[in-house]
C-alpha atoms as a PDB file:
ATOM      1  CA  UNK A   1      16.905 -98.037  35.081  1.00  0.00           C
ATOM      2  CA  UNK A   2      15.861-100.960  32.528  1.00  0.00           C
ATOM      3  CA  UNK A   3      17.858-103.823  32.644  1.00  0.00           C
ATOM      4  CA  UNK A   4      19.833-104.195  29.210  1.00  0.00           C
ATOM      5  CA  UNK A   5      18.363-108.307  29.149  1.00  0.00           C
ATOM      6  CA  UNK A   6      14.790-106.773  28.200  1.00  0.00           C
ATOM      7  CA  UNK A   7      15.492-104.009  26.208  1.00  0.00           C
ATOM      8  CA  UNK A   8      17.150-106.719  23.926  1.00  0.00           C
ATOM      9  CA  UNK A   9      14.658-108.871  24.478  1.00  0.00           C
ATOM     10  CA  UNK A  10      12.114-106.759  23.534  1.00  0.00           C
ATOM     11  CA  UNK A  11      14.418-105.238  20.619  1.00  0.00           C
ATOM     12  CA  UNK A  12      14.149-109.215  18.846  1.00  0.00           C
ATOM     13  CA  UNK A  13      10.808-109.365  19.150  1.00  0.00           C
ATOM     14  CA  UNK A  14       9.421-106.231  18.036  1.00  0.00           C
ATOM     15  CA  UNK A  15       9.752-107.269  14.512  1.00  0.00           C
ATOM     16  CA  UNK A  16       7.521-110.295  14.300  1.00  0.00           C
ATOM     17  CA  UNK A  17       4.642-107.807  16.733  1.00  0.00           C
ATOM     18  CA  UNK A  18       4.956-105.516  13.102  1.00  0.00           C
ATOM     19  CA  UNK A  19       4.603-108.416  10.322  1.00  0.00           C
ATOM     20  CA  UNK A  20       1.603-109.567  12.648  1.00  0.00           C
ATOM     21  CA  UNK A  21       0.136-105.880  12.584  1.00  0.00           C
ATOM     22  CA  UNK A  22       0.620-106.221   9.110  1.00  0.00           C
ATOM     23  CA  UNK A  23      -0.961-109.168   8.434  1.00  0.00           C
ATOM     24  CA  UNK A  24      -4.132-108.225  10.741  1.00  0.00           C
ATOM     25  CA  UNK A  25      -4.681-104.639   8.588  1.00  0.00           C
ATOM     26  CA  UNK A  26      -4.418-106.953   5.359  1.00  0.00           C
ATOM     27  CA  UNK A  27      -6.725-109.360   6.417  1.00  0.00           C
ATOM     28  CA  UNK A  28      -9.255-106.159   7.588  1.00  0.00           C
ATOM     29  CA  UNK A  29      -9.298-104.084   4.346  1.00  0.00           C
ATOM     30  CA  UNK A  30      -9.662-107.301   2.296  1.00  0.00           C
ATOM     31  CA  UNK A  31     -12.597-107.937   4.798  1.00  0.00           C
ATOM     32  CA  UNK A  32     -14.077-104.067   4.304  1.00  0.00           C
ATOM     33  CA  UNK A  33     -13.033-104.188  -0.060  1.00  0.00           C
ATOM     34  CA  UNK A  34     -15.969-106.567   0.201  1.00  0.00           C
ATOM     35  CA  UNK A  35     -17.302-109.056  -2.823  1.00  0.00           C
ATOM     36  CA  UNK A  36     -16.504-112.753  -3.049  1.00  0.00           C
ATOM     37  CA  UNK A  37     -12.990-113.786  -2.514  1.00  0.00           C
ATOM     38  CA  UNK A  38     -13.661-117.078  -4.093  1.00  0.00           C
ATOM     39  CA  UNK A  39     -12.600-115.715  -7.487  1.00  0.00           C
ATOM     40  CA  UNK A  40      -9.207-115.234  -6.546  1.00  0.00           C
ATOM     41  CA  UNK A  41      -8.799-118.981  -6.456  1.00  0.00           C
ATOM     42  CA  UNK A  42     -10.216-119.674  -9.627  1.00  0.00           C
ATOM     43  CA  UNK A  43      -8.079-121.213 -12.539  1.00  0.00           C
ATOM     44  CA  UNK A  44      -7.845-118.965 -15.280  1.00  0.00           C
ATOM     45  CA  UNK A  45      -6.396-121.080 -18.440  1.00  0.00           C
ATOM     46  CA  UNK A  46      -9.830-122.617 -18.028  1.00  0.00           C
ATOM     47  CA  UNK A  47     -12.215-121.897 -20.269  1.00  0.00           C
END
């Protein structure tokens, strides 16, 4: 039987293995849409 310590343990951390996950897949289909990102960092109120 699993020791109740590490299933908690393992319970509090389980959240922060998912926003990494996340961030990863973001990071991959931004890579895969392609095109130069640099536009995203222009100012626009310049003309």
């Amino acid at each position: 039987m699993v020791p109740v310590n590490i299933l908690r343990s393992m319970g509090s951390t389980v959240p922060a293995f998912g926003m990494i996950g996340t961030l990863v897949g973001l990071i991959v289909m931004l890579d895969a849409m392609g095109g130069d990102l640099t536009i995203l960092a222009q100012d626009r109120r310049s003309p």
